[in-house]
N, C-alpha and C. Protein backbone atom coordinates (compact mmCIF):
# COMPACT_ATOMS: atom_id res chain seq x y z
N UNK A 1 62.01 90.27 97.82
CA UNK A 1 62.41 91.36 96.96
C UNK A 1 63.77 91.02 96.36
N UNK A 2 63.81 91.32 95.30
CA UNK A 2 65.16 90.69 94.47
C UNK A 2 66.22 91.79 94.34
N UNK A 3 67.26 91.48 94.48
CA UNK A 3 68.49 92.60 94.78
C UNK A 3 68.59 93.22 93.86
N UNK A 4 68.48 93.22 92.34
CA UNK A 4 68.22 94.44 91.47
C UNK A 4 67.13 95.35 91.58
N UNK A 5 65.78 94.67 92.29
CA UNK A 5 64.97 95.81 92.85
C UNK A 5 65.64 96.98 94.25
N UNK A 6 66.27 96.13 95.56
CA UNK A 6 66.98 96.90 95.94
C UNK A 6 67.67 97.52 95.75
N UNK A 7 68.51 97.45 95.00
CA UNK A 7 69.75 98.28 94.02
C UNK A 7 68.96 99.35 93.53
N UNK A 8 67.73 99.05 93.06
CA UNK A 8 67.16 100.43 91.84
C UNK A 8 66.81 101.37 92.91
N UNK A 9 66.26 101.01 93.93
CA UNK A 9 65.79 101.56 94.98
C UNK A 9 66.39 102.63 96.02
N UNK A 10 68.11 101.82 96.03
CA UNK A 10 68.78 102.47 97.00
C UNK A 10 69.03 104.44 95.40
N UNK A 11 69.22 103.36 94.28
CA UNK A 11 69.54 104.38 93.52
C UNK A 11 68.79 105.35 93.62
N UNK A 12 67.58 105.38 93.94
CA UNK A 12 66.41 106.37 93.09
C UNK A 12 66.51 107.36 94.48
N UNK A 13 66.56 106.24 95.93
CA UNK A 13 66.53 107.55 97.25
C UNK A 13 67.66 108.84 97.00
N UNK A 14 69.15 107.61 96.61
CA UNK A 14 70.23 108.76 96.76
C UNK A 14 70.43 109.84 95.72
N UNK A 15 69.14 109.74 94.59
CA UNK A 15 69.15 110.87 93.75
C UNK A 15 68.13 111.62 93.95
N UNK A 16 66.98 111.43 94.73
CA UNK A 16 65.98 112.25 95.20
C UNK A 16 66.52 113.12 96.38
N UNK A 17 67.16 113.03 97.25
CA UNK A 17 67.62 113.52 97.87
C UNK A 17 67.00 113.24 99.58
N UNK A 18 66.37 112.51 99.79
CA UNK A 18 65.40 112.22 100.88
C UNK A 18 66.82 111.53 102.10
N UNK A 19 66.45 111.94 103.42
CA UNK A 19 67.34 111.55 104.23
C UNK A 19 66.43 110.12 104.59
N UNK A 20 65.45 109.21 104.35
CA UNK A 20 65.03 108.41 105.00
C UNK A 20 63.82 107.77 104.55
N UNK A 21 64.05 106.56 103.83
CA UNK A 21 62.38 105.72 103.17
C UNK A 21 62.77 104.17 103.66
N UNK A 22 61.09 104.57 104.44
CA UNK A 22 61.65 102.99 104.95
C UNK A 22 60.26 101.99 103.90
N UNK A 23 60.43 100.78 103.69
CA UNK A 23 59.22 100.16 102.73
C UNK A 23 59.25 98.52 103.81
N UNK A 24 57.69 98.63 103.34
CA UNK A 24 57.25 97.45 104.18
C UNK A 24 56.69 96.28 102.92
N UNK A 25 57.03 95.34 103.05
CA UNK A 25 56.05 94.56 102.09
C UNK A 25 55.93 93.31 102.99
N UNK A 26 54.82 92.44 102.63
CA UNK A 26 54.61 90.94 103.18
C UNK A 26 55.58 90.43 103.63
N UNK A 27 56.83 90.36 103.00
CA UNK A 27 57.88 89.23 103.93
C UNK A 27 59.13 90.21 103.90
N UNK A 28 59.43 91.50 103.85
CA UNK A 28 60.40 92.28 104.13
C UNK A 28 60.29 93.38 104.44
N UNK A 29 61.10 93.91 105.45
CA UNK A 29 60.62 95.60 105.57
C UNK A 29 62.64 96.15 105.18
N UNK A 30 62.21 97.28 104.62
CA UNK A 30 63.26 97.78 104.30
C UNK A 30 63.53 99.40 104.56
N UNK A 31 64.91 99.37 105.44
CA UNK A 31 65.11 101.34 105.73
C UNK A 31 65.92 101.33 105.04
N UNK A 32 66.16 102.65 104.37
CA UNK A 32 66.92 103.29 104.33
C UNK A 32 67.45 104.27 104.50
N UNK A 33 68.30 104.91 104.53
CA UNK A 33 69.21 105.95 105.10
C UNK A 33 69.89 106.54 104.37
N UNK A 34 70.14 108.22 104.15
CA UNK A 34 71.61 108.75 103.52
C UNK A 34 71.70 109.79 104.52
N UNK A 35 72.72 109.88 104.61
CA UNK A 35 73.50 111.24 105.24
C UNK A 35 74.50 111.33 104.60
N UNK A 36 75.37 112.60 105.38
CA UNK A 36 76.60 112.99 104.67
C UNK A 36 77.96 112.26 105.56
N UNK A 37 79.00 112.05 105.42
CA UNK A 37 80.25 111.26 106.22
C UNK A 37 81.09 112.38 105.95
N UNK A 38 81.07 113.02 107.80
CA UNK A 38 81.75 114.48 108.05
C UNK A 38 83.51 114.84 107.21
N UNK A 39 83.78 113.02 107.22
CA UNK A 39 85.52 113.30 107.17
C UNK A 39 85.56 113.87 105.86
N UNK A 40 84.43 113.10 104.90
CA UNK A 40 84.98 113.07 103.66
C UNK A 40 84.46 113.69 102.44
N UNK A 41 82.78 113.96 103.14
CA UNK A 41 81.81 115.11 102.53
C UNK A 41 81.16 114.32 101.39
N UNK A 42 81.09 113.51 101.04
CA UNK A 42 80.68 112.60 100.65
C UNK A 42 79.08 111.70 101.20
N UNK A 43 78.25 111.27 100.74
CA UNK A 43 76.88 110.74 101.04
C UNK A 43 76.94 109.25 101.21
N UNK A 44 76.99 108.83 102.11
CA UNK A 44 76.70 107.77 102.60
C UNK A 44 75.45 106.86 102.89
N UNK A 45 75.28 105.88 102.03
CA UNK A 45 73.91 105.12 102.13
C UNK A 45 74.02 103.56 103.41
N UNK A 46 72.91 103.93 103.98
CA UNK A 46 72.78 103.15 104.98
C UNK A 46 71.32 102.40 104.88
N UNK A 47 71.60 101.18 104.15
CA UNK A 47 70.21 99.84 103.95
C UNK A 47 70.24 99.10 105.09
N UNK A 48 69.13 99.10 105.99
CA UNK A 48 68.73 97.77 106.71
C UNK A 48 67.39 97.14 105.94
N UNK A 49 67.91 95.36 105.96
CA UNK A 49 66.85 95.01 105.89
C UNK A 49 66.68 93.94 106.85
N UNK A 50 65.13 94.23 107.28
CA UNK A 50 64.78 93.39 108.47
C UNK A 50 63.21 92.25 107.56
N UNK A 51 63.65 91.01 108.15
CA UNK A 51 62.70 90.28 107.56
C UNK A 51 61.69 90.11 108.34
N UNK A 52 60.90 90.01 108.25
CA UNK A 52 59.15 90.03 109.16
C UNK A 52 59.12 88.60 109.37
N UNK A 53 58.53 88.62 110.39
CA UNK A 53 57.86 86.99 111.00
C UNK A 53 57.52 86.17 109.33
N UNK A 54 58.25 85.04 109.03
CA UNK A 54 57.39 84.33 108.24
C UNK A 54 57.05 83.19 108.95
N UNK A 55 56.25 82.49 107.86
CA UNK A 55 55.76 81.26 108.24
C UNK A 55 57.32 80.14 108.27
N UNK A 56 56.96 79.19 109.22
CA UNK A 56 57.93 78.28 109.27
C UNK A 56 58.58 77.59 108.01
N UNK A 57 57.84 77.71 106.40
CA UNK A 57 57.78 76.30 105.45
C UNK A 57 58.66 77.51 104.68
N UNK A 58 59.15 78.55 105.44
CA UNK A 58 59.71 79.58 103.79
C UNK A 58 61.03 79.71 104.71
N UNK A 59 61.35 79.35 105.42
CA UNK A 59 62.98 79.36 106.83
C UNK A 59 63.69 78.61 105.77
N UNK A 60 63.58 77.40 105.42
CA UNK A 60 64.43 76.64 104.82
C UNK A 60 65.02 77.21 103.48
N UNK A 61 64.32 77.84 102.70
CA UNK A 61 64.95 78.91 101.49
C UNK A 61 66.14 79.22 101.75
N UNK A 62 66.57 79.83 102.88
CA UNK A 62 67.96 80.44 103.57
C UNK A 62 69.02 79.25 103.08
N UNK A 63 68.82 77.99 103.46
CA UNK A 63 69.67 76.84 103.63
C UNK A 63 70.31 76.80 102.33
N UNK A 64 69.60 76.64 101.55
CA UNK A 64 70.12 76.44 100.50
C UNK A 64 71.54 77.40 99.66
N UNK A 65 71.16 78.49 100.33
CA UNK A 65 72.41 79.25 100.10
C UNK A 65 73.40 79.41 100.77
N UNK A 66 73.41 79.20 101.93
CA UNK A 66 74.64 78.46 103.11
C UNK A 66 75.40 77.71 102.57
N UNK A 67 74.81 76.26 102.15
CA UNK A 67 75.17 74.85 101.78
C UNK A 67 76.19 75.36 100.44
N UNK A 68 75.86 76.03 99.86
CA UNK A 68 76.82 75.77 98.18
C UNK A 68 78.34 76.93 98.83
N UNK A 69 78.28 77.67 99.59
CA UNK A 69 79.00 78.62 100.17
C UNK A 69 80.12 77.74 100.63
N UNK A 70 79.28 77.03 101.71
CA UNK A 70 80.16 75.52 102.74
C UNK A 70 80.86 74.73 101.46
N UNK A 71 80.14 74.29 100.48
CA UNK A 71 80.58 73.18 99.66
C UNK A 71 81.57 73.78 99.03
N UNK A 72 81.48 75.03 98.30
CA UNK A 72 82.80 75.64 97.81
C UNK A 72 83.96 75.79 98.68
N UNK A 73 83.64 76.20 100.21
CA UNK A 73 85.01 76.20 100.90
C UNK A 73 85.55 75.11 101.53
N UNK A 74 84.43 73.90 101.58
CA UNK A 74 85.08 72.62 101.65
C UNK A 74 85.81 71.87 100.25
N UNK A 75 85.52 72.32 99.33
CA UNK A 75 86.39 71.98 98.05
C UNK A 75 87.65 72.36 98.71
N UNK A 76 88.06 73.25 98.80
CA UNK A 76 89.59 74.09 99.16
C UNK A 76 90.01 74.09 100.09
N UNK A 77 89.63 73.72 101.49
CA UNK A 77 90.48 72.79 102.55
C UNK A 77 90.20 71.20 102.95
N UNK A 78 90.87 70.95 103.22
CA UNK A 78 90.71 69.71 103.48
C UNK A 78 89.26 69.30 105.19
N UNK A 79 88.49 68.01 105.17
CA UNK A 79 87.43 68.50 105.82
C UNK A 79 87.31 67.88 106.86
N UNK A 80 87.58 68.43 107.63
CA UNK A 80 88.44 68.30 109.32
C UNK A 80 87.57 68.63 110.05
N UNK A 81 86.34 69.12 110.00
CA UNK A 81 85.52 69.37 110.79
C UNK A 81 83.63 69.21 110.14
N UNK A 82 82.98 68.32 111.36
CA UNK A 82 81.55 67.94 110.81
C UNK A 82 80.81 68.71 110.37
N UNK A 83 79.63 69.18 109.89
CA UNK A 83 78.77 70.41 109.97
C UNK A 83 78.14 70.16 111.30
N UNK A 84 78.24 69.12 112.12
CA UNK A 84 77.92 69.18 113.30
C UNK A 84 78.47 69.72 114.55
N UNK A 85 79.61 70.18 113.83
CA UNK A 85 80.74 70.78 115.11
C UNK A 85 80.59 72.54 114.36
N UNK A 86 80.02 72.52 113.71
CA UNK A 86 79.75 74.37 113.30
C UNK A 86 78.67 74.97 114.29
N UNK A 87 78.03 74.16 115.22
CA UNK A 87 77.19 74.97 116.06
C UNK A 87 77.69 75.25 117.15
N UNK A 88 78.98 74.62 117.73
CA UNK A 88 79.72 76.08 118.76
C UNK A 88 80.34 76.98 118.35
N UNK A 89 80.34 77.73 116.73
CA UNK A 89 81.00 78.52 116.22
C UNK A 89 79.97 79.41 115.87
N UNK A 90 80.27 80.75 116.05
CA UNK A 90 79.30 82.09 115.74
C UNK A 90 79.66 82.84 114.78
N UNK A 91 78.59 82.80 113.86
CA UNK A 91 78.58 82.67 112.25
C UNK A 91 78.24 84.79 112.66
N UNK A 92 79.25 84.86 111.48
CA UNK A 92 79.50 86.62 111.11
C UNK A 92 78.69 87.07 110.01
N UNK A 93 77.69 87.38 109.93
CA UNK A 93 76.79 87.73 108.82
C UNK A 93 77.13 89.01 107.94
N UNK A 94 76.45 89.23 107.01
CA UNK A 94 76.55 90.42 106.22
C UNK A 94 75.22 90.98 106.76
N UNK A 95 75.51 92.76 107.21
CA UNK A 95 74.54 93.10 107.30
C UNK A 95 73.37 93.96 106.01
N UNK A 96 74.56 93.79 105.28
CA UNK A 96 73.81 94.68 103.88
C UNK A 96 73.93 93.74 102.55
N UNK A 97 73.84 94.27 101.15
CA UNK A 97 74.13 93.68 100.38
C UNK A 97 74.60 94.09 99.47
N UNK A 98 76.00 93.27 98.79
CA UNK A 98 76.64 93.75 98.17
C UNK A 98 77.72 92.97 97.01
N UNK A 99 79.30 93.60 97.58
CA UNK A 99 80.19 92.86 96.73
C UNK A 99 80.84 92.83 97.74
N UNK A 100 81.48 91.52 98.12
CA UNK A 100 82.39 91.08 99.30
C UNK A 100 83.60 90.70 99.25
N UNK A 101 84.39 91.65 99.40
CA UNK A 101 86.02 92.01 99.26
C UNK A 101 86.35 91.78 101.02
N UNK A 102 87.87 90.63 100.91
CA UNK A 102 88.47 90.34 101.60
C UNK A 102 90.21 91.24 101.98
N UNK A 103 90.10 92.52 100.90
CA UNK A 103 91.40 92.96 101.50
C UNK A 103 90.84 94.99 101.08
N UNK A 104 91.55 95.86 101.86
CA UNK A 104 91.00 96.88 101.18
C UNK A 104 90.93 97.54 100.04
N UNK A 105 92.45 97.23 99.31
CA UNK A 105 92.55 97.29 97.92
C UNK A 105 93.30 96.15 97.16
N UNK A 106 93.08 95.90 95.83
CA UNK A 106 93.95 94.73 95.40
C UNK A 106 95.12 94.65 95.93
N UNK A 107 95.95 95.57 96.21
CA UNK A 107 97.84 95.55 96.77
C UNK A 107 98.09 95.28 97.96
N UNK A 108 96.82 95.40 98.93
CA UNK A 108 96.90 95.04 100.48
C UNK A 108 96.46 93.51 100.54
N UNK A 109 97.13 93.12 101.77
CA UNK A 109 96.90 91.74 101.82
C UNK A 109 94.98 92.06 102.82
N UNK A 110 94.38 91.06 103.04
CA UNK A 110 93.72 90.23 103.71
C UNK A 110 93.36 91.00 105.07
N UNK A 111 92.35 91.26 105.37
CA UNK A 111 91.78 91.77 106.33
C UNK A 111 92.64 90.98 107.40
N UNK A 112 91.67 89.48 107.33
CA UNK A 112 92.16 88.53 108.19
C UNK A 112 92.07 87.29 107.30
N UNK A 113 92.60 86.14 108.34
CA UNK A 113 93.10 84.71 107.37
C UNK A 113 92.63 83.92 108.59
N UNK A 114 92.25 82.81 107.77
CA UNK A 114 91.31 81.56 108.64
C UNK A 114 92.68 81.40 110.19
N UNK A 115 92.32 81.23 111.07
CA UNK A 115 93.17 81.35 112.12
C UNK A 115 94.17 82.45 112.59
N UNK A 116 93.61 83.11 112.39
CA UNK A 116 93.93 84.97 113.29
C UNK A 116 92.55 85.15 113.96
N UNK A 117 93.45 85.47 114.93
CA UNK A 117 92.50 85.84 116.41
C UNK A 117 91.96 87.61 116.42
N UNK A 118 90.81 87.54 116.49
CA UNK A 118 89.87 89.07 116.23
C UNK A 118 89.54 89.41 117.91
N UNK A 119 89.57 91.20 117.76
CA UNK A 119 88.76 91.71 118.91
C UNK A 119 87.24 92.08 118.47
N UNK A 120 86.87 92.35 119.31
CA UNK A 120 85.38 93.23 118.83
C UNK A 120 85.84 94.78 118.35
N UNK A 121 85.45 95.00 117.13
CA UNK A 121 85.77 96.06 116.33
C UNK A 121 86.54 96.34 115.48
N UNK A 122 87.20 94.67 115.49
CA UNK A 122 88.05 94.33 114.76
C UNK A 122 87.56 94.27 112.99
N UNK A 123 88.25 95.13 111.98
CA UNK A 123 87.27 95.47 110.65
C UNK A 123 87.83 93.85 110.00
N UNK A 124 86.68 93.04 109.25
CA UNK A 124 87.14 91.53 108.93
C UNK A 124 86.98 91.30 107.06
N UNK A 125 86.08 92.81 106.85
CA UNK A 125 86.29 93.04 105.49
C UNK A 125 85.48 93.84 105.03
N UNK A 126 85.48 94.31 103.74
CA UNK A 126 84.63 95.16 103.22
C UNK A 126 83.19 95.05 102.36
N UNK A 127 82.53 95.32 102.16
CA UNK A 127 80.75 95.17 101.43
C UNK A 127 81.20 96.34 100.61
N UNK A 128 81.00 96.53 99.44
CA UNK A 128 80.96 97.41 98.34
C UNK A 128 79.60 97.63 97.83
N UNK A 129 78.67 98.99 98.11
CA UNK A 129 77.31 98.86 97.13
C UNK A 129 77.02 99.77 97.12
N UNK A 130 76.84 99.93 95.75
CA UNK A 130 76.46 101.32 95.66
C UNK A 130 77.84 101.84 95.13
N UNK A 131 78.89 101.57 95.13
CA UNK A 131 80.31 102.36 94.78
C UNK A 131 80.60 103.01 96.49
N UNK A 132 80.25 102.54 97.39
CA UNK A 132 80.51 102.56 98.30
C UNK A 132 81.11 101.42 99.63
N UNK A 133 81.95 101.56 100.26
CA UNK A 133 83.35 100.53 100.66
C UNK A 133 82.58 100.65 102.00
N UNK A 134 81.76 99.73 102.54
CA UNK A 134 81.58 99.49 103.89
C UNK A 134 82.29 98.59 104.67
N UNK A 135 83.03 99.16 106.16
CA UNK A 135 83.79 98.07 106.64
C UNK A 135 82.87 97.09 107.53
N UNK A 136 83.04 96.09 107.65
CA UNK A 136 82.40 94.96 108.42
C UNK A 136 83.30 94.96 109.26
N UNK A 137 82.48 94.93 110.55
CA UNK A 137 83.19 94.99 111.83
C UNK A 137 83.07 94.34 112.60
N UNK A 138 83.64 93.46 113.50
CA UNK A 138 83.22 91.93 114.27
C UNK A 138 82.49 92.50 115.74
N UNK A 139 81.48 92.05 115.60
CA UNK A 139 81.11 92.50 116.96
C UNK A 139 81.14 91.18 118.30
N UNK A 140 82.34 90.29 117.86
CA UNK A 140 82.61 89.06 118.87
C UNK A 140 84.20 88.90 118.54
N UNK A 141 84.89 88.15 119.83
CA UNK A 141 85.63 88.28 119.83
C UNK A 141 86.32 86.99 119.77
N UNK A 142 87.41 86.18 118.75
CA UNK A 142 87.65 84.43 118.71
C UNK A 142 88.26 84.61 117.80
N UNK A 143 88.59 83.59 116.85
CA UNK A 143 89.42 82.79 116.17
C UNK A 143 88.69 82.37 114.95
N UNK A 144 89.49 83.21 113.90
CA UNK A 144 88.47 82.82 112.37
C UNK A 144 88.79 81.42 112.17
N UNK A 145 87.51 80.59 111.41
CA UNK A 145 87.43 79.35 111.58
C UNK A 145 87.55 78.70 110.22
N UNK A 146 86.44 79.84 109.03
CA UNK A 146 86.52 79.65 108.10
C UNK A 146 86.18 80.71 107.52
N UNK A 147 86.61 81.03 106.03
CA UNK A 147 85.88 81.97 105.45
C UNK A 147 84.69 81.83 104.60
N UNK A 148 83.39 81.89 104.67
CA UNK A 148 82.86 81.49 103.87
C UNK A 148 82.17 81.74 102.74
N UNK A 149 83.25 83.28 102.17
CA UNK A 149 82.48 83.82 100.88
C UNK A 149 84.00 83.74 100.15
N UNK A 150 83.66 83.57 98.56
CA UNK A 150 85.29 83.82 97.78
C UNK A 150 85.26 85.42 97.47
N UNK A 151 86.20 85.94 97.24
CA UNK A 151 86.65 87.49 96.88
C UNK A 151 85.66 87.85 95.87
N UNK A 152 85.22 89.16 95.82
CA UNK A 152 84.77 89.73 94.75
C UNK A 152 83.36 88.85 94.51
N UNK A 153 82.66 87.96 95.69
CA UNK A 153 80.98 87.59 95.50
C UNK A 153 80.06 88.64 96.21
N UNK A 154 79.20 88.01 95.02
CA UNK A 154 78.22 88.92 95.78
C UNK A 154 77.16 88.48 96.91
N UNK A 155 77.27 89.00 98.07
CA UNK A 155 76.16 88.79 99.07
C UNK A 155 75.43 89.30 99.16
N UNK A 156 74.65 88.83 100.04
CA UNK A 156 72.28 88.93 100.40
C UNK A 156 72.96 89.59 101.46
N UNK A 157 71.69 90.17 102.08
CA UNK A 157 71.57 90.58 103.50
C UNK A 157 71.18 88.84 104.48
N UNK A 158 72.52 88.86 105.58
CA UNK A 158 71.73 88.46 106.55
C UNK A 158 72.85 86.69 105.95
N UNK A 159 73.71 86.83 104.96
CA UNK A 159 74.50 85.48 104.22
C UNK A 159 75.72 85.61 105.38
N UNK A 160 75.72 84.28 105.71
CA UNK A 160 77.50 83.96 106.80
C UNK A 160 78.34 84.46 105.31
N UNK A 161 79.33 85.11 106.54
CA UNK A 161 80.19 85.57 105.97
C UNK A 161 81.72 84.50 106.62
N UNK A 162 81.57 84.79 107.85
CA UNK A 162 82.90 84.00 108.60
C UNK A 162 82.49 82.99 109.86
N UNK A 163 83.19 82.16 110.14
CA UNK A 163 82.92 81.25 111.19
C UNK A 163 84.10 81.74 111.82
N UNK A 164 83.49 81.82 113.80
CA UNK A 164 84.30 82.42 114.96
C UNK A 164 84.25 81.63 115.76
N UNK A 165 85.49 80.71 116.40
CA UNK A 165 84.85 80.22 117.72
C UNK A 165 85.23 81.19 118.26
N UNK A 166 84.69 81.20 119.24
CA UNK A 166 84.60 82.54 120.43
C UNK A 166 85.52 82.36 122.07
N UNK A 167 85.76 80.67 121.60
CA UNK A 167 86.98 80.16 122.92
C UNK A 167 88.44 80.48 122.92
């Protein structure tokens, strides 16, 4: 399903007014969610998407969008580490999809910066969709390794966002 179909989608629930449509198709199932957010009275949309068992020959699709992510942030540091040494590091995903902002507003600095040490619950940046500011929240606890989206891109559900070692 292509993210302007999700987009039209999330649009059409939060103007119908429905607290909950979840959609199934062949290789994606998709919930969604609105409620209200008590502080601020305001409607809050909540997308999961969960991908269904595929076949093994459609896994590799993913790769390809990793790799140009890596290659852009290996342009801009120098490359000190193998892609073979990225598998003791625990990759921070996006759980939704959106626009991926690294500080909360232009005038604030930086959530966090490649080598600052995170707790669990620690917020590492924001997802924007919908005109709505979701914080991403680390649910592990280590040492940012790399960042691997630039400011203001847009992410998939389920795209590394940060590399953690966890030592």
């Amino acid at each position: 399903m292509e993210l302007k179909e999700i987009q039209s989608l999330i649009k059409f629930v939060a103007k119908s007014g429905a607290s909950e449509v979840k959609l199934e198709m062949e290789d994606v199932k998709i919930t969604i969610r609105t409620g209200s957010d008590d502080k601020k009275g305001e409607a809050t949309t909540y997308v999961q998407q969960i991908p269904v068992n595929q076949p093994v020959a459609q896994q590799p699709s993913t790769m390809p969008q990793q790799a140009p992510a890596s290659a852009a942030e290996g342009s801009t540091e120098s490359k000190t580490t193998a892609p073979e040494d990225d598998s003791k590091y625990i990759t921070i995903k996006s759980p939704i999809i959106g626009t991926f902002y690294r500080k909360p507003s232009p005038d604030k600095p930086n959530f966090v910066e490649v080598g600052d040490s995170i707790g669990k619950g620690d917020v590492l940046c924001v997802i924007e969709a919908m005109k709505l500011f979701n914080e991403i929240e680390s649910e592990v606890s280590g040492k940012i390794v790399k960042v691997l989206v630039d400011e203001a891109s847009p992410v998939e559900f389920d795209q590394p966002l940060f590399l953690v070692d966890p030592s």
